[in-house]
C-alpha atoms as a PDB file:
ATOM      1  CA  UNK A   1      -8.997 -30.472  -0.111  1.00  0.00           C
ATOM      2  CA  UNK A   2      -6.180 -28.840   2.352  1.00  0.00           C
ATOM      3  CA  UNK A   3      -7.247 -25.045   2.514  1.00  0.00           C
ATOM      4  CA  UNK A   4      -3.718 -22.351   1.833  1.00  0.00           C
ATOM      5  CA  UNK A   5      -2.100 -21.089   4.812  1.00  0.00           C
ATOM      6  CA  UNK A   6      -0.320 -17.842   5.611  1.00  0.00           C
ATOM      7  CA  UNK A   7       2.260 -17.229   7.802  1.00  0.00           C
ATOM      8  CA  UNK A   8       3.452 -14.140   9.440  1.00  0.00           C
ATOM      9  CA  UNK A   9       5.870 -14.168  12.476  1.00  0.00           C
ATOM     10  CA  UNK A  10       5.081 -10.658  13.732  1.00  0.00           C
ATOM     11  CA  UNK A  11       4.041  -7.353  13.360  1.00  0.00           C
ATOM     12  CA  UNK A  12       6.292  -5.921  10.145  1.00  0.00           C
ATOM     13  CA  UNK A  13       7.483  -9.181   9.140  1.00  0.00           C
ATOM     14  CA  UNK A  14       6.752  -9.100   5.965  1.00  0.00           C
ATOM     15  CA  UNK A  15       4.294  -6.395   3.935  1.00  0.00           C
ATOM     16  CA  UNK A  16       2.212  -8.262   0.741  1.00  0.00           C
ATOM     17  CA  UNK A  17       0.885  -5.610  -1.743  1.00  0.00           C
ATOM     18  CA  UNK A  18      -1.240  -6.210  -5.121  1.00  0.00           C
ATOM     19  CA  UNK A  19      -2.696  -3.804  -7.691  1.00  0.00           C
ATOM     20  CA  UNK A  20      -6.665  -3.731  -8.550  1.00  0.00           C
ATOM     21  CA  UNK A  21      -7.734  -3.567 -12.029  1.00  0.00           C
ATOM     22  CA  UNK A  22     -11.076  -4.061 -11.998  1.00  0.00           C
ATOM     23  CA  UNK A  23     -12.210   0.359 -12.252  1.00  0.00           C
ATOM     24  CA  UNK A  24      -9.670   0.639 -14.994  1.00  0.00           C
ATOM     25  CA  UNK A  25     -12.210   0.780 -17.505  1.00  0.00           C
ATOM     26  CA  UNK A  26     -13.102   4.457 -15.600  1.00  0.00           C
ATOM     27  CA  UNK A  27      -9.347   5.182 -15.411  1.00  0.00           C
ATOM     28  CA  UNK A  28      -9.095   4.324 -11.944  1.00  0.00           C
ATOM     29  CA  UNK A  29      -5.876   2.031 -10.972  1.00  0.00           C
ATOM     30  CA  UNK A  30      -6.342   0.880  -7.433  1.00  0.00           C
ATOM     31  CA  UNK A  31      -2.884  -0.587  -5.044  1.00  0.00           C
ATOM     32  CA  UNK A  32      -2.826  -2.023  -1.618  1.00  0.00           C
ATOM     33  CA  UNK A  33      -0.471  -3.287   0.751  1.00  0.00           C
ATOM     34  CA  UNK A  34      -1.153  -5.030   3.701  1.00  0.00           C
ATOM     35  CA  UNK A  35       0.549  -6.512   6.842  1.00  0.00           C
ATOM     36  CA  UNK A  36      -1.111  -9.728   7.236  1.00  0.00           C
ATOM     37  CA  UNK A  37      -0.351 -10.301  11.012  1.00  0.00           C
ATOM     38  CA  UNK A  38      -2.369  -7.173  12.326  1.00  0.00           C
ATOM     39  CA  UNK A  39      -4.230  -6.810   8.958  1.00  0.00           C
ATOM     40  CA  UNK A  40      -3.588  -3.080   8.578  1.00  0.00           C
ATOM     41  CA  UNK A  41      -3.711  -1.451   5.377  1.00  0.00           C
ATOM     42  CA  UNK A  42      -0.277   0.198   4.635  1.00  0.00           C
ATOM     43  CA  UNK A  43      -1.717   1.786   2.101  1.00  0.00           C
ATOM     44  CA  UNK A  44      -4.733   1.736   0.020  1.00  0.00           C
ATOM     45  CA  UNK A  45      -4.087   3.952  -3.256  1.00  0.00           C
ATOM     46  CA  UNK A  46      -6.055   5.292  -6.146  1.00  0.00           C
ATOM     47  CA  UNK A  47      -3.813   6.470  -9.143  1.00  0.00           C
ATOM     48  CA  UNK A  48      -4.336   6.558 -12.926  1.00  0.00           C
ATOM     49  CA  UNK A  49      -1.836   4.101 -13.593  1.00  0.00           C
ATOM     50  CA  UNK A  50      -1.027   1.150 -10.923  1.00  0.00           C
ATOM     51  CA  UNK A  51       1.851  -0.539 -13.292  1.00  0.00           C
ATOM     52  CA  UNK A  52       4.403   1.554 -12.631  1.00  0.00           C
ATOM     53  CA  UNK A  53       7.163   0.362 -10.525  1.00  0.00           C
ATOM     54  CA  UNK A  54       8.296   3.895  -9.578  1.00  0.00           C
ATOM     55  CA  UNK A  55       4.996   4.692  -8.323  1.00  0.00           C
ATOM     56  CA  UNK A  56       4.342   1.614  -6.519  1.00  0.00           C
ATOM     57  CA  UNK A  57       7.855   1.990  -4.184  1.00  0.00           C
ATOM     58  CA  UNK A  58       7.104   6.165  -3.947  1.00  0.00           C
ATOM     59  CA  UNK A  59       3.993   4.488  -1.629  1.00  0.00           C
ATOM     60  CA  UNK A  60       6.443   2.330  -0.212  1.00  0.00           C
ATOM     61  CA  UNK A  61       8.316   5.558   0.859  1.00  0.00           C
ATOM     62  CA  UNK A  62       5.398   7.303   2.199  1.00  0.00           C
ATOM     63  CA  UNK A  63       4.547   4.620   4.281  1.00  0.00           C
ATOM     64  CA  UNK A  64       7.971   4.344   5.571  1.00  0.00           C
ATOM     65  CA  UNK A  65       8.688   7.539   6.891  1.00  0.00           C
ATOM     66  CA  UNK A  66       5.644   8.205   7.968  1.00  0.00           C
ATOM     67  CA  UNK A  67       5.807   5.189  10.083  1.00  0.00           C
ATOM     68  CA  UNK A  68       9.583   5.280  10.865  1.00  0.00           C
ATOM     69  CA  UNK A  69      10.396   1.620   9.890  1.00  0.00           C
ATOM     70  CA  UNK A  70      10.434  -1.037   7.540  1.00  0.00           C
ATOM     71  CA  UNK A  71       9.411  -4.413   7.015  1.00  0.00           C
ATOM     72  CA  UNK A  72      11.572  -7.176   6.975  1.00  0.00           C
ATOM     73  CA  UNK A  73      10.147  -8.283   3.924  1.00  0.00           C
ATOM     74  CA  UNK A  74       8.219  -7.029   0.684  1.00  0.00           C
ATOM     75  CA  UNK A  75       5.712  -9.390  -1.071  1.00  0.00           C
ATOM     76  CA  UNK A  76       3.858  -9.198  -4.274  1.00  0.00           C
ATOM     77  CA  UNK A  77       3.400 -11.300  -7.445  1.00  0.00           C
ATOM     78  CA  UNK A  78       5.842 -11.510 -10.156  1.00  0.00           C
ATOM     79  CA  UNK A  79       4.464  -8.461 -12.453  1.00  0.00           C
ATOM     80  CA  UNK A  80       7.252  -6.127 -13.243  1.00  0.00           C
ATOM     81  CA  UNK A  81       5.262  -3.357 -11.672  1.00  0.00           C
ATOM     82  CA  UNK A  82       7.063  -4.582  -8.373  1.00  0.00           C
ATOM     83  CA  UNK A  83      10.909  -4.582  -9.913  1.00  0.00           C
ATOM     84  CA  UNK A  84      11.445  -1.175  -7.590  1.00  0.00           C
ATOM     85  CA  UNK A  85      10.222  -1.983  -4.813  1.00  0.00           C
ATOM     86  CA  UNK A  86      12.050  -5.226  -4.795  1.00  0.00           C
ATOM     87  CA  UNK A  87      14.970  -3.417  -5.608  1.00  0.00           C
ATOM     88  CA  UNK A  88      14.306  -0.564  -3.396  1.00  0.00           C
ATOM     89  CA  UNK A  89      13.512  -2.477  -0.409  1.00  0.00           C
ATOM     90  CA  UNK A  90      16.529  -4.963  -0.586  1.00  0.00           C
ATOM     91  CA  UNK A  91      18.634  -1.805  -1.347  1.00  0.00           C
ATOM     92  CA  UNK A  92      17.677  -0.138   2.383  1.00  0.00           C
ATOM     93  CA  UNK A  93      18.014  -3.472   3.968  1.00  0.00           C
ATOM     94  CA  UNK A  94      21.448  -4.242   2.401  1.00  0.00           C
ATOM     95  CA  UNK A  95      22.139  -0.602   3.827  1.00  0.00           C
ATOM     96  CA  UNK A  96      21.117  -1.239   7.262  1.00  0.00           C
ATOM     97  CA  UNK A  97      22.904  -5.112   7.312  1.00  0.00           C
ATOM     98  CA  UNK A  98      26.262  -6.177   5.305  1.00  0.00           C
ATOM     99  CA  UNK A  99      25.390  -9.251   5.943  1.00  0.00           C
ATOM    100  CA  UNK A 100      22.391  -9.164   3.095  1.00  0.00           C
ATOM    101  CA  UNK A 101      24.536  -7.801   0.440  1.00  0.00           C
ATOM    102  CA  UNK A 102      23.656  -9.954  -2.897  1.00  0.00           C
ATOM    103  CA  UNK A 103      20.356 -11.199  -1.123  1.00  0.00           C
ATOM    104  CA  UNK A 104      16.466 -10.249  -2.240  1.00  0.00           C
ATOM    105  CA  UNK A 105      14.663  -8.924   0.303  1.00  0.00           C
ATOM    106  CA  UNK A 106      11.423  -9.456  -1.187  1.00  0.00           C
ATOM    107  CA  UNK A 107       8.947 -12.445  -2.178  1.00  0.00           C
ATOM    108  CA  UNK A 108       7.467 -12.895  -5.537  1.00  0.00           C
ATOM    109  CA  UNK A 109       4.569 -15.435  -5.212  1.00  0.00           C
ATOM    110  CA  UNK A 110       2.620 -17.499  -7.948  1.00  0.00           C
ATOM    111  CA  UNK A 111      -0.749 -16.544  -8.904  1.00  0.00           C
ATOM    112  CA  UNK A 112      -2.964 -16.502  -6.239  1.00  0.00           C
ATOM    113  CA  UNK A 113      -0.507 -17.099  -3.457  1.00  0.00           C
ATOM    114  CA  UNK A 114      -0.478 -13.465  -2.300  1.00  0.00           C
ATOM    115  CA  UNK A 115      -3.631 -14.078  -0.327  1.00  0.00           C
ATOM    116  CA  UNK A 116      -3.576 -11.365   1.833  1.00  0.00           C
ATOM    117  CA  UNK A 117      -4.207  -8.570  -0.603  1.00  0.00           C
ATOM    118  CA  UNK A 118      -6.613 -10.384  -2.499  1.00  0.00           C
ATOM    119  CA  UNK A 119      -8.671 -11.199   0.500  1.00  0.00           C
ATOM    120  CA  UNK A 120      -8.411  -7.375   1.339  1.00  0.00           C
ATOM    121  CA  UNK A 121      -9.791  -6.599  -2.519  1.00  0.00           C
ATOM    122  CA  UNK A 122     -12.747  -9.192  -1.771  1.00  0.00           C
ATOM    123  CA  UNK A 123     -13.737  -6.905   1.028  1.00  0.00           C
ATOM    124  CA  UNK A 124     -13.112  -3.806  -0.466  1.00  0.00           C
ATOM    125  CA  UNK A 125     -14.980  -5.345  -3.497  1.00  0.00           C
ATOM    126  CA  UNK A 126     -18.130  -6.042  -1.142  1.00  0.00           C
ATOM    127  CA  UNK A 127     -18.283  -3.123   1.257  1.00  0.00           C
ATOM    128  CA  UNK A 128     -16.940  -0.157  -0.636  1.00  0.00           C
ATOM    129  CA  UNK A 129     -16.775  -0.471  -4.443  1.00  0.00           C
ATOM    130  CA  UNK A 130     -20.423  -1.035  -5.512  1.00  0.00           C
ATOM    131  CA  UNK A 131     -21.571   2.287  -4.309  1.00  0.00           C
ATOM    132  CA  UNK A 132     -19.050   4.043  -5.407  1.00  0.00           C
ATOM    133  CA  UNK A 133     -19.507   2.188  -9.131  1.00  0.00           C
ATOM    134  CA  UNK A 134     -22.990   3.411  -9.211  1.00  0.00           C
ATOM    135  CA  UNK A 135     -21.578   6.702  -9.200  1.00  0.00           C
ATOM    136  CA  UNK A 136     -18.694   6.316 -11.621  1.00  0.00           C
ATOM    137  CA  UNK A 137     -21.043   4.468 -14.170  1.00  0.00           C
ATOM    138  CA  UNK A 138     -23.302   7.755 -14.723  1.00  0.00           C
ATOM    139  CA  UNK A 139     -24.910   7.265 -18.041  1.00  0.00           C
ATOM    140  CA  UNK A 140     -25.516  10.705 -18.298  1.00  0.00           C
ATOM    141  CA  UNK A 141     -22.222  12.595 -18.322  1.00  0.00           C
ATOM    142  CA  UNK A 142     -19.986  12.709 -21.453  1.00  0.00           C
ATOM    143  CA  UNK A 143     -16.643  10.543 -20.944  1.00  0.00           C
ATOM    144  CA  UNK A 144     -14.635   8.108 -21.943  1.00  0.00           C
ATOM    145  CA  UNK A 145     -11.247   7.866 -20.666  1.00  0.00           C
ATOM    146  CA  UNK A 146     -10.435   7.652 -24.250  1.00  0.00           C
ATOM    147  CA  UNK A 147     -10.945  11.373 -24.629  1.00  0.00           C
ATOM    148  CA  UNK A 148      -7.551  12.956 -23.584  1.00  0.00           C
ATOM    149  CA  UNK A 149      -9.315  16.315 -22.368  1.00  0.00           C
ATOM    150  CA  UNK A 150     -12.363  14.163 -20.599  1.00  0.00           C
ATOM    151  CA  UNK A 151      -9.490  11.805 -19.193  1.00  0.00           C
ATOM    152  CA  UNK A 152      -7.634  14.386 -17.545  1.00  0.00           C
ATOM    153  CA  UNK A 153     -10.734  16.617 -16.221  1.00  0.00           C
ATOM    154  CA  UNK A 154     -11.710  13.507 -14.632  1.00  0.00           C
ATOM    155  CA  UNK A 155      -8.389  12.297 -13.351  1.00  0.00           C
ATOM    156  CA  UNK A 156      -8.503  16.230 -11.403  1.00  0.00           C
ATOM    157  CA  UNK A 157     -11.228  16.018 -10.158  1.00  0.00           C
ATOM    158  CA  UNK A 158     -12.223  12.376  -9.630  1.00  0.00           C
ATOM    159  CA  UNK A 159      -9.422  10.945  -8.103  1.00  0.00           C
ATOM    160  CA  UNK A 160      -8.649  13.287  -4.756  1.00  0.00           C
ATOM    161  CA  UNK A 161     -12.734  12.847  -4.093  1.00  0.00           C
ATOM    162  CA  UNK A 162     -12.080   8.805  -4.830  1.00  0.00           C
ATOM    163  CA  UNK A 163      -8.988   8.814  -2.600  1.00  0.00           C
ATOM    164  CA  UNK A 164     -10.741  10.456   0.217  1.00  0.00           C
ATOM    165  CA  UNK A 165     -13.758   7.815  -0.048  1.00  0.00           C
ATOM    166  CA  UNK A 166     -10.799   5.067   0.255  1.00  0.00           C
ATOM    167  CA  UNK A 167      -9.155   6.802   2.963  1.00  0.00           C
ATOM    168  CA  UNK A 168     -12.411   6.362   4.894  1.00  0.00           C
ATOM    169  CA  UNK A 169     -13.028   2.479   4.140  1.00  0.00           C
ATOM    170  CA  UNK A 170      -8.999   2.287   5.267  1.00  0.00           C
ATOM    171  CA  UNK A 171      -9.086   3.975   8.037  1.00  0.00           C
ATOM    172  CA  UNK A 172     -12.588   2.046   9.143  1.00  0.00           C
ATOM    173  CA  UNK A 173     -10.950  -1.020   8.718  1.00  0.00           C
ATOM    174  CA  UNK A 174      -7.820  -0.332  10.618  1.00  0.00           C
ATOM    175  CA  UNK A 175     -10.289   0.789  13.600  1.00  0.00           C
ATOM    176  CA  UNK A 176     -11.948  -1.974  14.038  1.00  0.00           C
ATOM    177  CA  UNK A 177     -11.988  -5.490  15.227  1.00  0.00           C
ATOM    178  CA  UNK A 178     -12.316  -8.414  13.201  1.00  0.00           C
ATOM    179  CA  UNK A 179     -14.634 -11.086  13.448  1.00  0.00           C
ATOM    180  CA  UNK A 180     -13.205 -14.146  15.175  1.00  0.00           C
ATOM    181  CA  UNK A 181     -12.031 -17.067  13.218  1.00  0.00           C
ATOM    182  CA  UNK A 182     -11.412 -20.559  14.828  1.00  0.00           C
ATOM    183  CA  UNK A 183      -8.596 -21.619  12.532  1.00  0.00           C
ATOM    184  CA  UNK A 184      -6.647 -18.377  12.813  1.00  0.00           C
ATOM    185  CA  UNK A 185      -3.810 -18.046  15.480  1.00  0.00           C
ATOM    186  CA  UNK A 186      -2.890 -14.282  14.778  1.00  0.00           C
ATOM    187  CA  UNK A 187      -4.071 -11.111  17.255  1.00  0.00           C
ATOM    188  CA  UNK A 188      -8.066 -10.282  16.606  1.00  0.00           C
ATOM    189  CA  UNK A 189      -7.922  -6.416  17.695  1.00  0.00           C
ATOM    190  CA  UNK A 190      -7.986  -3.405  15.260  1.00  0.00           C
ATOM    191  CA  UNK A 191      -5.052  -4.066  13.524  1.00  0.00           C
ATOM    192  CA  UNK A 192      -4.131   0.008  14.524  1.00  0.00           C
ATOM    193  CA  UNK A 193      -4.221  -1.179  18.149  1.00  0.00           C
ATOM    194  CA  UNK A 194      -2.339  -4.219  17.219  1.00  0.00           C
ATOM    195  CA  UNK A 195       0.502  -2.555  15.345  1.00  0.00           C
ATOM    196  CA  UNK A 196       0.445   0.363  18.292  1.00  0.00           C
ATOM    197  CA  UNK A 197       1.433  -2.645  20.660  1.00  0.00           C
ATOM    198  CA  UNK A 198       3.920  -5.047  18.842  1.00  0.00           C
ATOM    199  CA  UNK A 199       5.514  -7.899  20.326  1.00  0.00           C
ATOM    200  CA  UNK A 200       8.260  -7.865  18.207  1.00  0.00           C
ATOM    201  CA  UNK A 201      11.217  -5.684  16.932  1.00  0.00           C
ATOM    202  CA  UNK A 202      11.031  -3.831  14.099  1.00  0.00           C
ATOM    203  CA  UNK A 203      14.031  -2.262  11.735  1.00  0.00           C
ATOM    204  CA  UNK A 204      14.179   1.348  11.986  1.00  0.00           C
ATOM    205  CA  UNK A 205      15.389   2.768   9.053  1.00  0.00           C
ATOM    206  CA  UNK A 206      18.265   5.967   8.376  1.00  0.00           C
ATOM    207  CA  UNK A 207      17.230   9.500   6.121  1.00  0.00           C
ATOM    208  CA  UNK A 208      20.769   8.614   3.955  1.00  0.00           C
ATOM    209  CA  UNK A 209      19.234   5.053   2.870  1.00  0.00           C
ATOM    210  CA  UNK A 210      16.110   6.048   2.265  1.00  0.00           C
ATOM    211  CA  UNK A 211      17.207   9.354   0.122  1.00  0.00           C
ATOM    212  CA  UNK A 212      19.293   6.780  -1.706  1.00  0.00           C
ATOM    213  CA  UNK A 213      16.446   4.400  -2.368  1.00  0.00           C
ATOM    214  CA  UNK A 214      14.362   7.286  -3.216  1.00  0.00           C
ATOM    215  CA  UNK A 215      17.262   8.628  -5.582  1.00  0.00           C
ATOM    216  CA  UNK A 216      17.613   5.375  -7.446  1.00  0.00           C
ATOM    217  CA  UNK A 217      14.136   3.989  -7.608  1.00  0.00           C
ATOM    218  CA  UNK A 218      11.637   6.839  -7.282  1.00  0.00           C
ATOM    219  CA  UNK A 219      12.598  10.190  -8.335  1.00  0.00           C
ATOM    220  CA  UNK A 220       9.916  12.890  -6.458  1.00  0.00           C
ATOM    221  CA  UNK A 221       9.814  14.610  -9.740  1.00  0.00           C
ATOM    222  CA  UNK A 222       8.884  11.774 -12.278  1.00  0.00           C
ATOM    223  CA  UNK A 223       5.914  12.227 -14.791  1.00  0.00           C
ATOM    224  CA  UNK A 224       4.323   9.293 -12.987  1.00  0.00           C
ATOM    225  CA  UNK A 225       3.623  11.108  -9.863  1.00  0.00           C
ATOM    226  CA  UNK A 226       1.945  13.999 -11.128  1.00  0.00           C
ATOM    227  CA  UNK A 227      -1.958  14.176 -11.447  1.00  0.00           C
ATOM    228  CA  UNK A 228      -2.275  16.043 -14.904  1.00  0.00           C
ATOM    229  CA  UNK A 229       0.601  17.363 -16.946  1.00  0.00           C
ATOM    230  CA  UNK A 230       1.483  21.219 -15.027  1.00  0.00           C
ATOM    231  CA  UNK A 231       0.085  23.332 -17.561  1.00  0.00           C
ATOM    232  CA  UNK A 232      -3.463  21.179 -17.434  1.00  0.00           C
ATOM    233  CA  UNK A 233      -3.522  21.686 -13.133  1.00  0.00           C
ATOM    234  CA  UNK A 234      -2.707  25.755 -14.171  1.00  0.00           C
ATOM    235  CA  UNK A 235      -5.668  26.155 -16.409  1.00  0.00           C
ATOM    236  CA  UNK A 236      -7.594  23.255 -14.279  1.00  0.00           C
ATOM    237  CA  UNK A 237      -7.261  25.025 -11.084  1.00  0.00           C
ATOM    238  CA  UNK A 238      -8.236  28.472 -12.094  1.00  0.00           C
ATOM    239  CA  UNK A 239     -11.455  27.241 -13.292  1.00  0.00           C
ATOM    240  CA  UNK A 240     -12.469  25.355 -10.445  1.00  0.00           C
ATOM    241  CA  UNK A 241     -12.030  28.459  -8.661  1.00  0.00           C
ATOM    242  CA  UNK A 242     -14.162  30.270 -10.976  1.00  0.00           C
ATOM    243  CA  UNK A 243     -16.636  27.667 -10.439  1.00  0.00           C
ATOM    244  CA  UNK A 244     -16.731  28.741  -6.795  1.00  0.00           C
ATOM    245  CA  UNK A 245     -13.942  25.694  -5.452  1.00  0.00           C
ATOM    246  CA  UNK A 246     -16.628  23.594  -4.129  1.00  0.00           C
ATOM    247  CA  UNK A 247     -15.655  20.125  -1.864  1.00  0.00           C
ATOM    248  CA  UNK A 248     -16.060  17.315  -4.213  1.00  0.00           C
ATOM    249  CA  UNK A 249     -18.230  14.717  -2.740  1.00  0.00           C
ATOM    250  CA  UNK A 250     -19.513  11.640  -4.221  1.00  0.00           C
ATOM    251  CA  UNK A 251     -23.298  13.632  -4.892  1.00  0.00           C
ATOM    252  CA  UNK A 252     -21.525  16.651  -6.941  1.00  0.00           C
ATOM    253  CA  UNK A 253     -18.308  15.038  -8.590  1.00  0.00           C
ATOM    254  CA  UNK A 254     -19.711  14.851 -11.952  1.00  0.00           C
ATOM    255  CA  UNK A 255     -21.231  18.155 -11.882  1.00  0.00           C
ATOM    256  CA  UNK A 256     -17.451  19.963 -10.867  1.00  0.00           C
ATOM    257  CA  UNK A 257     -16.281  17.801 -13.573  1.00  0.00           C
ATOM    258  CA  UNK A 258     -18.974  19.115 -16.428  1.00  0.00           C
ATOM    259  CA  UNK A 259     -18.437  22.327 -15.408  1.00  0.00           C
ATOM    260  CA  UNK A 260     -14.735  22.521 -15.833  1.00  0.00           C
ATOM    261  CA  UNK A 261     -14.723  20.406 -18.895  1.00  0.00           C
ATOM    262  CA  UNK A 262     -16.769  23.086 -20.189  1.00  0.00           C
ATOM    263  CA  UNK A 263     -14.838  25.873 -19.128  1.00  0.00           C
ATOM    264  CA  UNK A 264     -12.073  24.094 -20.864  1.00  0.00           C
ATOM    265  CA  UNK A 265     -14.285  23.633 -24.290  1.00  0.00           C
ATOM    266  CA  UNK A 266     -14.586  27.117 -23.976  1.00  0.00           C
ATOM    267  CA  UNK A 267     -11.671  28.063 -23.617  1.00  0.00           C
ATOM    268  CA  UNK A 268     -10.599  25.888 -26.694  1.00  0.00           C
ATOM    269  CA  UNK A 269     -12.905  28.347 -28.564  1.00  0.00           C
ATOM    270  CA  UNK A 270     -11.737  30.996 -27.456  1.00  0.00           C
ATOM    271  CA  UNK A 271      -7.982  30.110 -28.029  1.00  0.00           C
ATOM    272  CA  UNK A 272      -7.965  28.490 -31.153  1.00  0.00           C
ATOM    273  CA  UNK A 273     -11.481  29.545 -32.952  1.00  0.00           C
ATOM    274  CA  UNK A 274     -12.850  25.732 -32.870  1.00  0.00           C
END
């Protein structure tokens, strides 16, 4: 059996990204991207939806200018989650070369054949997840992200702390080295000292195209990209703050979320004599 190969000419090339379903079933939509030649996370996102294409090209954009280039091309399978960023991406590179007008900058592979994300999910999957499982699978709190009010408490609470856990097991892996594999020609450093040093040229992107892209594929003020409707982070906030604002950490984030779900019960009383 001949094992799949991967190519990637350089640093930037091309970025392959994937969504992770597998926490849904806590309301947790996980998204990656990775650059397969240094083996840097992009990005490494935790969201309550991870099938909308908005969303998924807003992280496009915050990698972007944070980083102050682009790849030359986008990767992903053929889910329609991906249509912006497909569109998005081509769209800046069409902006920065004539040449690529009418041309897809972007890859859709077959199942499968976006290995570089999934072997990034098989890590995460082995090194991160299971502890943090253990903790989302309390037996003893009352939710179900069927519950609208339970949903959203948790979605306020929950998913800054979970962030911050994957920002760590990101930032880890970017740090350090990988083990060394015979059969793999590309760099074995931290991919962050990797990307720090490329060897080849990357396209540096303008504010107009990327305001553009932004403008037709990712509106800053979309639904998708808020947390909990406005009027739920109002009430939300002010009763974490009664509660004292503590740091959510993975040994208290149930008991900040009890507490303001039952500030918010309360309040329901109050309110509307239930």
């Amino acid at each position: 059996m001949n094992s799949g190969r991967f190519w990637a000419a350089g640093v930037n090339d091309v970025w392959c990204l994937d969504q992770h379903d597998k926490l849904k079933r806590y309301g947790l939509a996980l998204h990656i991207c990775v650059d397969p030649f240094t083996g840097k996370f992009k990005w490494l996102q935790v969201w309550w939806t991870n099938s909308n294409p908005r969303l998924i090209f807003g992280y496009y954009l915050d990698r972007v200018k944070k980083d102050g280039y682009i790849p030359l091309v986008t990767q992903s399978d053929p889910g329609p989650e991906n249509f912006c960023i497909a569109k998005g991406h081509s769209f800046i590179q069409q902006s920065l070369d004539s040449q690529l007008q009418g041309t897809l900058q972007h890859r859709y592979m077959k199942e499968k054949n976006n290995l570089p994300p999934e072997i990034a999910w098989s890590g995460l999957r082995r090194d991160c997840v299971p502890g943090l499982e253990d903790i989302l699978a309390n037996p003893h709190v009352d939710y179900s992200c069927d519950n609208p009010l339970q949903y959203n408490v948790f979605k306020w609470v929950a998913i800054p702390w979970f962030q911050s856990e994957l920002d760590a097991y990101a930032k880890f892996h970017n740090s350090t080295k990988r083990q060394a594999q015979h059969n793999k020609i590309l760099p074995h450093g931290p991919p962050d000292d990797i990307e720090e040093h490329p060897h080849t040229a990357t396209t540096l992107w303008t504010l107009n195209c990327i305001r553009k892209a932004e403008e037709l594929y990712a509106l800053p003020d979309h639904p998708v990209f808020e947390l909990v409707p406005p009027e739920f982070n109002y009430w939300a906030t002010s009763y974490y703050q009664q509660i004292g604002s503590p740091v959510v950490t993975r040994h208290n984030v149930w008991n900040v979320y009890t507490e303001i779900l039952r500030k918010f019960e309360q309040n329901a009383i109050v309110r509307y004599g239930l």
